[in-house]
C-alpha atoms as a PDB file:
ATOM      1  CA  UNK A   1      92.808 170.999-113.941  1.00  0.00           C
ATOM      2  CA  UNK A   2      90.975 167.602-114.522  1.00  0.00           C
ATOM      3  CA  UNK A   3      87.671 166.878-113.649  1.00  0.00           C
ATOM      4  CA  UNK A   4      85.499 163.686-113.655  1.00  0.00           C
ATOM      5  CA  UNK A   5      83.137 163.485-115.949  1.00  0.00           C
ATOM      6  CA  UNK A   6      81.886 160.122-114.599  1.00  0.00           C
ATOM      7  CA  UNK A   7      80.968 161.372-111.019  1.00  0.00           C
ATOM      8  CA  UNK A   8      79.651 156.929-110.595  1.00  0.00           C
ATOM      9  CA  UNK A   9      82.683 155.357-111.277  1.00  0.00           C
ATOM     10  CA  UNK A  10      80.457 152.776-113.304  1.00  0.00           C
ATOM     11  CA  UNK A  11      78.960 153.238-116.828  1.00  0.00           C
ATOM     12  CA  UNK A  12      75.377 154.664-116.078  1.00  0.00           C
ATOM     13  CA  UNK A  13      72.159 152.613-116.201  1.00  0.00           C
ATOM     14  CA  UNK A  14      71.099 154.361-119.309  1.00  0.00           C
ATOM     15  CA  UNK A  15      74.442 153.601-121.443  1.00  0.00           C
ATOM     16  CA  UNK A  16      73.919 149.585-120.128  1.00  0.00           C
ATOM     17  CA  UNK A  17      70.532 149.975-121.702  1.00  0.00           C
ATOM     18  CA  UNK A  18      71.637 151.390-124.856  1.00  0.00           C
ATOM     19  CA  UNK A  19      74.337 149.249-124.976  1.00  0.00           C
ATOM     20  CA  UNK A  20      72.198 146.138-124.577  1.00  0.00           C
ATOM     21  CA  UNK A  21      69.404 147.616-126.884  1.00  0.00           C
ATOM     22  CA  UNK A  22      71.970 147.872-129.669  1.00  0.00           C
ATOM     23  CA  UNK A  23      73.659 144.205-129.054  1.00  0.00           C
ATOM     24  CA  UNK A  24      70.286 142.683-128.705  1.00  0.00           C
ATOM     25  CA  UNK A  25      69.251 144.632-132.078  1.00  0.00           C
ATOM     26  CA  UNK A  26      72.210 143.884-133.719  1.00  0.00           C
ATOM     27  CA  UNK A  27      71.945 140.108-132.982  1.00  0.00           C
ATOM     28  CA  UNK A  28      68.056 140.170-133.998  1.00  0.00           C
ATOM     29  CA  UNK A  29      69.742 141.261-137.701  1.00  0.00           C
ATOM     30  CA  UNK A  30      72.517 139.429-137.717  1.00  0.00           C
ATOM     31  CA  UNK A  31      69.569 136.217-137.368  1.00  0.00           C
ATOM     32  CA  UNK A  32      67.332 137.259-139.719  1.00  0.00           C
ATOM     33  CA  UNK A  33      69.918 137.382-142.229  1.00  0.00           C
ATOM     34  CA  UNK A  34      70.928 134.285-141.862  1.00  0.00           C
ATOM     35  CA  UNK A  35      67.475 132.811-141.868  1.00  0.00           C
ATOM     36  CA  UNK A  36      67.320 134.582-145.328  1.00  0.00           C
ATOM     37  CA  UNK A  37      65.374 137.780-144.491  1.00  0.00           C
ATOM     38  CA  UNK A  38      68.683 139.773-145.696  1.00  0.00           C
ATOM     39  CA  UNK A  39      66.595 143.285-146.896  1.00  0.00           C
ATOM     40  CA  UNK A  40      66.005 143.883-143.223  1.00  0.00           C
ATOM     41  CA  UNK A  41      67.738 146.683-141.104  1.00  0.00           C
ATOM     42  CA  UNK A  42      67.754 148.210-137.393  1.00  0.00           C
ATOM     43  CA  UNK A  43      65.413 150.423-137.993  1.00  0.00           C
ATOM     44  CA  UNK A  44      62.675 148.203-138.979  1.00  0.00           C
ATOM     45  CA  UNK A  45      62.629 146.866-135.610  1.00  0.00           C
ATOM     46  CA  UNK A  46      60.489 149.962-134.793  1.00  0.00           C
ATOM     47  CA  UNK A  47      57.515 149.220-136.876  1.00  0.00           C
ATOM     48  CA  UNK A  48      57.719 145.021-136.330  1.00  0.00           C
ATOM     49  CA  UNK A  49      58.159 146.318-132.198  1.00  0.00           C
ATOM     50  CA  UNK A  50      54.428 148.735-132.427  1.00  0.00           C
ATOM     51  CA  UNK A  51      52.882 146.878-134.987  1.00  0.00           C
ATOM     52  CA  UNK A  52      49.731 144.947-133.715  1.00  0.00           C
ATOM     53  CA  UNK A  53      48.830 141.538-135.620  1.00  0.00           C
ATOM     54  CA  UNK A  54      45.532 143.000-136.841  1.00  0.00           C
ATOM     55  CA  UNK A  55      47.342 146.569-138.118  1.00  0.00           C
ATOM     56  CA  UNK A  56      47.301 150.127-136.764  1.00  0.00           C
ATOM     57  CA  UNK A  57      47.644 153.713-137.874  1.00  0.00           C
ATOM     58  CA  UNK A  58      51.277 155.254-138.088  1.00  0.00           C
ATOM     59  CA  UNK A  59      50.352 157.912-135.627  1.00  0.00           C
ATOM     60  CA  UNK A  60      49.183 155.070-133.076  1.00  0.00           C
ATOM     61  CA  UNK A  61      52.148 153.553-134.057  1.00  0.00           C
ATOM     62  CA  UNK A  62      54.637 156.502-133.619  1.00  0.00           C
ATOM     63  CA  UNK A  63      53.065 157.616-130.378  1.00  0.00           C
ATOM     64  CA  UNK A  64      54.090 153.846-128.716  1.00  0.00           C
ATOM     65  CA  UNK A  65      57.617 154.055-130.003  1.00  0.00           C
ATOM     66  CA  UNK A  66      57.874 157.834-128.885  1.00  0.00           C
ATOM     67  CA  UNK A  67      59.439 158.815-132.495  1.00  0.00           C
ATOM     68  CA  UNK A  68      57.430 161.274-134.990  1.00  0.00           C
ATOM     69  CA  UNK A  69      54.948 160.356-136.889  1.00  0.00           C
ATOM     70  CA  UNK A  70      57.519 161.447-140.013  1.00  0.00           C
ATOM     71  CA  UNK A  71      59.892 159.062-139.294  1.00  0.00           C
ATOM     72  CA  UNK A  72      57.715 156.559-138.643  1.00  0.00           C
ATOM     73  CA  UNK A  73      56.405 156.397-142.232  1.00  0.00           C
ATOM     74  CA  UNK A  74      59.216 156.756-143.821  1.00  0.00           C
ATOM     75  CA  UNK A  75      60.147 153.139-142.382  1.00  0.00           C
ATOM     76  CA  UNK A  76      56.514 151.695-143.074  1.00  0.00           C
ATOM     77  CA  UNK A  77      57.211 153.175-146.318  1.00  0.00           C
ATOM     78  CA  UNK A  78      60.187 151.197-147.027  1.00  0.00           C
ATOM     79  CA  UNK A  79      58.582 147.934-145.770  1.00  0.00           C
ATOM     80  CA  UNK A  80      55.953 148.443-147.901  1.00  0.00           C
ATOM     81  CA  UNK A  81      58.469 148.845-150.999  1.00  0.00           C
ATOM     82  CA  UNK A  82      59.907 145.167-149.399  1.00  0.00           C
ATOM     83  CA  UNK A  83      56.984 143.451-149.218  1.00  0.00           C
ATOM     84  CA  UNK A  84      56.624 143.334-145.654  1.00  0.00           C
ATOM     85  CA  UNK A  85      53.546 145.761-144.721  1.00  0.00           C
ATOM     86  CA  UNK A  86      50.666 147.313-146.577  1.00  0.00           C
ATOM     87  CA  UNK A  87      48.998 150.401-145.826  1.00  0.00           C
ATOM     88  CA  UNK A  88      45.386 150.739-146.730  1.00  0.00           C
ATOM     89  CA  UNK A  89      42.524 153.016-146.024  1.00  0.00           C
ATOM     90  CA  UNK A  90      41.037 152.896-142.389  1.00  0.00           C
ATOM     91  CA  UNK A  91      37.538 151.919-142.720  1.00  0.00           C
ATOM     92  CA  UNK A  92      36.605 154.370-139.831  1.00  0.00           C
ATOM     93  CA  UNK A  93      38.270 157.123-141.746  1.00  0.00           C
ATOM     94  CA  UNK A  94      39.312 157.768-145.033  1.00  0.00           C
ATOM     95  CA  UNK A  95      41.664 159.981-144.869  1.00  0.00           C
ATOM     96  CA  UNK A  96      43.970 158.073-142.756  1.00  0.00           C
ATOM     97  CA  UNK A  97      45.239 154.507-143.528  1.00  0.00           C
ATOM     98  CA  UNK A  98      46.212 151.433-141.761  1.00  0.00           C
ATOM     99  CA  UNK A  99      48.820 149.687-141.439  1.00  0.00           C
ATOM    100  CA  UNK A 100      49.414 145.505-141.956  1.00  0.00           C
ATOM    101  CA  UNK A 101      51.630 143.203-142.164  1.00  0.00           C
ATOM    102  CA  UNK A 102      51.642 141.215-145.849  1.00  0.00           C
ATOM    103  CA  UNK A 103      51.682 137.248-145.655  1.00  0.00           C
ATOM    104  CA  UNK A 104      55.544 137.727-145.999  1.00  0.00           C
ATOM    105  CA  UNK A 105      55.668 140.078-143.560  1.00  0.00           C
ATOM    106  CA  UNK A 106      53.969 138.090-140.969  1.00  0.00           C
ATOM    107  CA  UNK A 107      56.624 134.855-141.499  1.00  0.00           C
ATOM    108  CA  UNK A 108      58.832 137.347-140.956  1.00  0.00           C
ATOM    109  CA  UNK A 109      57.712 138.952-137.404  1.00  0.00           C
ATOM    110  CA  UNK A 110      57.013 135.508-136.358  1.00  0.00           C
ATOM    111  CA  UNK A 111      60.680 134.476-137.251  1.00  0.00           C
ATOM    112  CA  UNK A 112      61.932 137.565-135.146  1.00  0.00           C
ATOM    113  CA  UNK A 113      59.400 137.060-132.635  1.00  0.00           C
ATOM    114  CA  UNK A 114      60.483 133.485-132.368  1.00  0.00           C
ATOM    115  CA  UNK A 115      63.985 134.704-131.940  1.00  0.00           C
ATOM    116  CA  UNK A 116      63.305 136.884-129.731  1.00  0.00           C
ATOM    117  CA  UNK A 117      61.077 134.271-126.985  1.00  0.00           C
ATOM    118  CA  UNK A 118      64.613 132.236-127.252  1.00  0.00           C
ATOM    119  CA  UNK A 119      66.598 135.257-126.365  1.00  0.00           C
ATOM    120  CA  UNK A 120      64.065 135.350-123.555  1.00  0.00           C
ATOM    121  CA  UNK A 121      64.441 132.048-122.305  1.00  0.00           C
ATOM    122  CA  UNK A 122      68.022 131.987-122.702  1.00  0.00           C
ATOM    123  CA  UNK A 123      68.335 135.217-119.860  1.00  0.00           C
ATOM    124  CA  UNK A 124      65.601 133.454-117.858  1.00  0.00           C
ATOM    125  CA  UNK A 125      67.947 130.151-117.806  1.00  0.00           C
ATOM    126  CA  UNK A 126      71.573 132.108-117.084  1.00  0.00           C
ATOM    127  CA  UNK A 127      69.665 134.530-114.551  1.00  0.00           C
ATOM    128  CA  UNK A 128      67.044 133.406-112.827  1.00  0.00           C
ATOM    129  CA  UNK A 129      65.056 135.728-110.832  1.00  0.00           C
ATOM    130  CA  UNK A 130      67.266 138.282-111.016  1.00  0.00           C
ATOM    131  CA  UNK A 131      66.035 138.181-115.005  1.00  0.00           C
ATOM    132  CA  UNK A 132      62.796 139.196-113.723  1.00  0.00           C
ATOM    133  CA  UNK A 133      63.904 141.612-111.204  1.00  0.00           C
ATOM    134  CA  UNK A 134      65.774 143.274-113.992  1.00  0.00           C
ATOM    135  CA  UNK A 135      62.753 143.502-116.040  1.00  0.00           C
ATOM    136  CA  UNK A 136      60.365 144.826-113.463  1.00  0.00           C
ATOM    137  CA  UNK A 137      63.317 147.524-113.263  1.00  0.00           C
ATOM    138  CA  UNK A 138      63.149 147.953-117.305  1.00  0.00           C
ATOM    139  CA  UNK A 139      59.336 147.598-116.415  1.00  0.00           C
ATOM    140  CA  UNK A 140      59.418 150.756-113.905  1.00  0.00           C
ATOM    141  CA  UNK A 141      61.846 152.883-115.470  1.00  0.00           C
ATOM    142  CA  UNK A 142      59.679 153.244-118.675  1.00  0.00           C
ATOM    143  CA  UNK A 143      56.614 153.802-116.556  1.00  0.00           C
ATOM    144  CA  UNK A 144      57.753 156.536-114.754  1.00  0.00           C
ATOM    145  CA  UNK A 145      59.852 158.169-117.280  1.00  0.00           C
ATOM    146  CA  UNK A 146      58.150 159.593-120.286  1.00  0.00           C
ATOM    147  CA  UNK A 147      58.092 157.898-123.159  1.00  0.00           C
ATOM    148  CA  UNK A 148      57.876 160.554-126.220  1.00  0.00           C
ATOM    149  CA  UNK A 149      60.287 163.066-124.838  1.00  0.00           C
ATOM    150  CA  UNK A 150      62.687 162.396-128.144  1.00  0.00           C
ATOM    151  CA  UNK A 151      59.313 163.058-130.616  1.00  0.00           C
ATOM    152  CA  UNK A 152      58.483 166.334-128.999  1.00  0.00           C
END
């Protein structure tokens, strides 16, 4: 007896979104290697995605991208071994420390970030409105769902 395990007859919304998340992080690579920033990897996109221009703390940090707070240092541990962040006390409280991007690591968000605004503009050209439909979708769907599920 066969049964369907795809009850939509489409691929569901979340498997689009993983499947774009993963081209569109693939492609931000695939760019920065070219442009000569070859130590980079996937993963690092989760500290240059949560990491504010003037530096936060790696719970802060964690607690936006809805991962532990474990593996969250372990990657601003390795960008700190590349030369891309530095962690240093928080002046509000010893004990913890804050996390910055080094000169070299802020030519290198720009250069993703600048990427990224031409990725942008390239969806807004092909698609319009609908572009900004789909993002107040995007917008919605991480509003109402909750965010940290995967860190509890």
């Amino acid at each position: 007896m066969s049964r369907e395990i795809r009850p939509l007859g489409r691929t569901p919304l979340i498997g689009l979104v993983e499947r774009a998340a993963r081209g569109l992080g693939s492609d931000m690579i695939t760019t920065a290697r070219e442009r000569g920033f070859t130590e980079l990897r996937l993963a690092h996109g989760t500290v240059f995605g949560n990491l504010p221009g003037e530096g936060a703390r790696v719970t802060e940090m964690a607690a936006q991208a809805g991962i532990t707070k474990q593996s969250m240092g372990e990657v601003v541990r390795e960008l700190v071994e590349l030369g891309i962040c530095d962690m240093e006390p928080d002046p509000n409280d010893r004990r913890a420390k804050i996390v910055t991007y080094t000169e070299y690591g802020h030519r290198v968000a720009a250069d993703g970030f600048g990427h990224l605004q031409q990725v942008e503009r390239r969806l807004a050209r092909t698609f319009g409105e609908d572009y900004e439909t789909a993002r107040r979708v995007l917008e919605w769907v991480i509003e109402e769902y909750p965010r940290n599920a995967a860190a509890q």
